[in-house]
N, C-alpha and C. Protein backbone atom coordinates (compact mmCIF):
# COMPACT_ATOMS: atom_id res chain seq x y z
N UNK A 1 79.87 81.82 122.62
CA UNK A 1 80.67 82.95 122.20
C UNK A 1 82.03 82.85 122.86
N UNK A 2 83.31 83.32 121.91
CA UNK A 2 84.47 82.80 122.61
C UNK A 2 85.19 84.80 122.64
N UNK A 3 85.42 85.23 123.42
CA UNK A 3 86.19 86.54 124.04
C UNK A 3 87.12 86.18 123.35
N UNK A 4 87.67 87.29 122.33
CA UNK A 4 89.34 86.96 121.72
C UNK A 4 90.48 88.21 122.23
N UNK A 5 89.25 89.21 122.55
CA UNK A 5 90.45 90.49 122.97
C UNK A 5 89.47 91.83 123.49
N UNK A 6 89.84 92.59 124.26
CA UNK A 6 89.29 93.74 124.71
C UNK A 6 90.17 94.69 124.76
N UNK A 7 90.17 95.79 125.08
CA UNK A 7 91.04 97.02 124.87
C UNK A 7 90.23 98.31 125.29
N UNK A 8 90.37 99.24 125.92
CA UNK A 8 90.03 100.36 126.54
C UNK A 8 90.85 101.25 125.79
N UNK A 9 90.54 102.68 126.43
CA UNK A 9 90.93 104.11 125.84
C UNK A 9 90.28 105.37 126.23
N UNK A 10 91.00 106.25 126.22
CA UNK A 10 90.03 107.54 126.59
C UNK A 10 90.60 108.64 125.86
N UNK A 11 89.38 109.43 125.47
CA UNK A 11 89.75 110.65 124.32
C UNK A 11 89.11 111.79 124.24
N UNK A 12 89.66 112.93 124.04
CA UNK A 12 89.33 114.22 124.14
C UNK A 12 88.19 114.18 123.09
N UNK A 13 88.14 113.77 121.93
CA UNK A 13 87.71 114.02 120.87
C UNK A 13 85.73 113.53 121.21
N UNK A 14 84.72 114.18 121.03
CA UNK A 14 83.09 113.64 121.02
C UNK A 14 83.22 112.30 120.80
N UNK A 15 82.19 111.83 121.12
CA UNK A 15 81.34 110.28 120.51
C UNK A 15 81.41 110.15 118.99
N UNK A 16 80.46 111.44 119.19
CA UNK A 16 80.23 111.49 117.39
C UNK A 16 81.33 111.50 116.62
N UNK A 17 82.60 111.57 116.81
CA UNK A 17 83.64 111.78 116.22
C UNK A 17 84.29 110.15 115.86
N UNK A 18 83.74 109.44 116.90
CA UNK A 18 83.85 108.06 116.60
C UNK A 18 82.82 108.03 115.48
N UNK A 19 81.52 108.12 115.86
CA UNK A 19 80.75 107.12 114.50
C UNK A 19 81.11 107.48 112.90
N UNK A 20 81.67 108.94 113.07
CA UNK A 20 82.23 109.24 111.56
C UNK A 20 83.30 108.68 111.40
N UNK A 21 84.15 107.96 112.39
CA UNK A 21 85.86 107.26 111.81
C UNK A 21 85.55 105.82 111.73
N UNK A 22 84.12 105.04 112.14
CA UNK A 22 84.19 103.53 112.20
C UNK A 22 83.64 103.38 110.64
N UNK A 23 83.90 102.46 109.93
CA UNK A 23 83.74 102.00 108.99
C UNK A 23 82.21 101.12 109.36
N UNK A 24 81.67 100.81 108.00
CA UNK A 24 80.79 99.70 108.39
C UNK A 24 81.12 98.28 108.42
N UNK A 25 81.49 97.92 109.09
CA UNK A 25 81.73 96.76 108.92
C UNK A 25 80.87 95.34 109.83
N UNK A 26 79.96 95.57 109.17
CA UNK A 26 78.85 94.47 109.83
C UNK A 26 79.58 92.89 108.88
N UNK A 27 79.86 91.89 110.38
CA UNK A 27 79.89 90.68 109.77
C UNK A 27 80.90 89.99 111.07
N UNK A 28 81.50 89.26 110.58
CA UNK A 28 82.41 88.60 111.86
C UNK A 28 83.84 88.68 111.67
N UNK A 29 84.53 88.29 112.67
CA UNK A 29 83.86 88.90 113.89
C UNK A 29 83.23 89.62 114.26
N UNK A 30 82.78 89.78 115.21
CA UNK A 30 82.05 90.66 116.53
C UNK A 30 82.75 91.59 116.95
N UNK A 31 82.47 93.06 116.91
CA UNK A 31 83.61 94.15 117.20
C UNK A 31 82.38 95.00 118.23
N UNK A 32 82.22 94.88 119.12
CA UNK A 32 81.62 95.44 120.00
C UNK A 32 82.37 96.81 120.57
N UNK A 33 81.95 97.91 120.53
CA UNK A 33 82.00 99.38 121.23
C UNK A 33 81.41 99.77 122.00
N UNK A 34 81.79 100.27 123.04
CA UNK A 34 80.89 100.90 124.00
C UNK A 34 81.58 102.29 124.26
N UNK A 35 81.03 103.42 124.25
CA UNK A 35 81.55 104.63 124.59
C UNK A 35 80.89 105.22 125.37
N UNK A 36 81.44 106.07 126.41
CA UNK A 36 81.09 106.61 127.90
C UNK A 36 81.85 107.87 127.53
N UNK A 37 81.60 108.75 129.19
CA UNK A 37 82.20 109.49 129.37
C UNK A 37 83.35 109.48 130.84
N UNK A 38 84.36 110.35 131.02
CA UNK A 38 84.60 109.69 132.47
C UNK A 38 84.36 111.11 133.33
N UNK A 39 85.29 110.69 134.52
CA UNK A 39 84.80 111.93 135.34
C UNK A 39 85.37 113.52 135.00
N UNK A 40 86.67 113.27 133.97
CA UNK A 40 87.37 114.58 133.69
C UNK A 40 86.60 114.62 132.42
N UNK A 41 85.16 114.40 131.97
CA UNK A 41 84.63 114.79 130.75
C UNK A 41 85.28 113.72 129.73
N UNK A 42 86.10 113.29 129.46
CA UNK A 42 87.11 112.32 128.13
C UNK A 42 85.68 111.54 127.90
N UNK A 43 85.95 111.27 126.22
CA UNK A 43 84.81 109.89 125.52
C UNK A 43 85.93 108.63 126.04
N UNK A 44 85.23 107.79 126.59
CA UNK A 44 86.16 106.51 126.95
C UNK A 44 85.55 105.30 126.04
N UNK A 45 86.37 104.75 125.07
CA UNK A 45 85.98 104.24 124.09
C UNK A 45 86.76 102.34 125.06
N UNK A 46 85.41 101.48 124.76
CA UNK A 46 85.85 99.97 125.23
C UNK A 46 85.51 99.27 123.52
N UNK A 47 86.71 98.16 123.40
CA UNK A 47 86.23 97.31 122.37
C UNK A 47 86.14 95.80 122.88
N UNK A 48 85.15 95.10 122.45
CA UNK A 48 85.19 93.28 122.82
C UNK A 48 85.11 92.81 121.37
N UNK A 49 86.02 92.09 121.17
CA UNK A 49 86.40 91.55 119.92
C UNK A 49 85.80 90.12 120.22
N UNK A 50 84.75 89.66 119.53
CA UNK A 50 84.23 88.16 119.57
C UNK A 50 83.97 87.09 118.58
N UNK A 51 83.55 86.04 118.48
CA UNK A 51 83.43 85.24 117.64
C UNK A 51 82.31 84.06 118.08
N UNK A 52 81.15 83.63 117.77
CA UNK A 52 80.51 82.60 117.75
C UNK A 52 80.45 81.98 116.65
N UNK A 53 79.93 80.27 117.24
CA UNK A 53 79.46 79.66 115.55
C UNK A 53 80.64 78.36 115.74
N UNK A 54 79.65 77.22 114.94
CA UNK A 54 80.68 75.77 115.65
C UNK A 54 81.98 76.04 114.81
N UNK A 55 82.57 76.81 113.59
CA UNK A 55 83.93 76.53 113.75
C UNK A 55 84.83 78.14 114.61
N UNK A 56 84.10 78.27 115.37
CA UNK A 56 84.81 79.62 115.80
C UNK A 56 86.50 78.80 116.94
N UNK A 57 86.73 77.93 116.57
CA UNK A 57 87.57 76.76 117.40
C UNK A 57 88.60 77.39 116.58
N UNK A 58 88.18 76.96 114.98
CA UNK A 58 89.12 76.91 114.27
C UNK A 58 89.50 78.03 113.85
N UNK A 59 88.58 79.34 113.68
CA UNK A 59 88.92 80.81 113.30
C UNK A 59 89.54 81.42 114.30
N UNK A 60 89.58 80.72 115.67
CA UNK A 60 90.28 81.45 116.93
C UNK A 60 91.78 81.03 116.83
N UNK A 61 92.49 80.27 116.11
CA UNK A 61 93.31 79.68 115.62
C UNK A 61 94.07 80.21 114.59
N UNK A 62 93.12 80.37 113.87
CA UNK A 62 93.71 81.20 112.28
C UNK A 62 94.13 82.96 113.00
N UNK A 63 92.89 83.47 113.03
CA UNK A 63 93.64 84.68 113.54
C UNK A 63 92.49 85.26 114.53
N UNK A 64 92.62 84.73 115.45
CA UNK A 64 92.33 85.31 116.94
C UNK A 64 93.58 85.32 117.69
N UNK A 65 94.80 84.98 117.30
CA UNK A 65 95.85 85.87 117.83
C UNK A 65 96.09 87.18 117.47
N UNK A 66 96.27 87.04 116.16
CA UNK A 66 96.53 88.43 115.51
C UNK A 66 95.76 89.21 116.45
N UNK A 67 94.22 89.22 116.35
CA UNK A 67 93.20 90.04 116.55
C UNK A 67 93.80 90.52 117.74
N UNK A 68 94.14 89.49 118.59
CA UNK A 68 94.44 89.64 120.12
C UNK A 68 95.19 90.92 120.57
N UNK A 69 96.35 90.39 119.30
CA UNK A 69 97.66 91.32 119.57
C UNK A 69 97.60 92.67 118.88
N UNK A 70 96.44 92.71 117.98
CA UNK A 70 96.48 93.86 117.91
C UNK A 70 95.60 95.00 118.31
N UNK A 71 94.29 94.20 119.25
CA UNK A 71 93.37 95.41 119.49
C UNK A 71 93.65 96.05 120.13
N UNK A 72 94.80 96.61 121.05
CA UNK A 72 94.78 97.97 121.47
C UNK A 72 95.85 98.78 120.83
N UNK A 73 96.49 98.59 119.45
CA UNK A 73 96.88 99.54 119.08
C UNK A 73 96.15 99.78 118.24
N UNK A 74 95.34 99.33 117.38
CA UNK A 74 94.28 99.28 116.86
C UNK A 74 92.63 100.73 117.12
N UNK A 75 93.03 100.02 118.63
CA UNK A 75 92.28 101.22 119.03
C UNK A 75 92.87 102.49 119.48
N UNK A 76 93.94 102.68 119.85
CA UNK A 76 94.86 103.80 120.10
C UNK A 76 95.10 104.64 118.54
N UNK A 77 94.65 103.96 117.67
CA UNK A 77 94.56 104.64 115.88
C UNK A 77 93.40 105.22 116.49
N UNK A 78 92.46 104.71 116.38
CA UNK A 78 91.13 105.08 116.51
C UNK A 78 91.01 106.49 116.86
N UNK A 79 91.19 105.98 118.29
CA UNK A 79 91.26 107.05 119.26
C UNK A 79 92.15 108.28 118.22
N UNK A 80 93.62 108.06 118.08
CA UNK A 80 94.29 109.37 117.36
C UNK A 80 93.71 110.26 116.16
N UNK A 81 92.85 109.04 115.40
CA UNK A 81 92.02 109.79 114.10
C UNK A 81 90.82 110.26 114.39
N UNK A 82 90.47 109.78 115.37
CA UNK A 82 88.88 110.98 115.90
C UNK A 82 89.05 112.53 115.88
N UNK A 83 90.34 111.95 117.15
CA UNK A 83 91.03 113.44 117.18
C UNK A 83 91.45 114.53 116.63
N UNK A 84 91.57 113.53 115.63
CA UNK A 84 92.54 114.88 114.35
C UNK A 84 90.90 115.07 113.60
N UNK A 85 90.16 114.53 113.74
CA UNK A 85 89.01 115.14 112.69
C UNK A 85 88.24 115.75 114.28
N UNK A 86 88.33 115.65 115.45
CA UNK A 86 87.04 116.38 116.03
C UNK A 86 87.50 118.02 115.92
C-alpha cells in the first residue's frame, strides 16, 4: 500500500452529518475516514488517501499528485457542507 495524502479537520457539525454528505464511493482509491471527538466536544474528521495493486507505481504518477494537493481543501468542503446541513 502506497500513502498518497492525509489531511485532518475539526467541526462543530455531528458525525452523522458526515455520513449524509459522503457520497458512495466504494472503489480506488482508498479514501479512509476516521471521525472522533476532541476535548472542546468538535467531530474531528482524519482522511488517508491510498492506493494498492502492482500498477499503483504508475497511478501514483498519473494523479497521486493531484490527490495530494488537494486533500485538505477537499476536506475543509467537507467539513463546510456538514455544517451548513447539521
Amino acid at each position: 500500500m502506497t500513502t498518497i495524502a492525509r489531511a485532518k479537520g475539526a467541526s462543530t457539525a455531528e458525525p452523522a452529518a458526515f455520513f449524509a454528505t459522503w457520497a458512495d464511493v466504494a472503489g480506488w482509491p482508498d479514501f479512509d475516514h476516521t471521525l472522533g471527538k476532541d476535548q472542546d466536544g468538535r467531530t474531528t474528521v482524519e482522511v488517508e488517501i491510498s492506493m494498492t495493486g502492482p500498477l499503483r507505481g504508475l497511478w501514483m504518477k498519473i494523479m497521486g499528485g493531484d490527490l495530494a494537493r488537494s486533500v485538505q481543501h477537499d476536506l475543509d468542503n467537507l467539513i463546510a457542507t456538514a455544517e451548513k446541513r447539521a
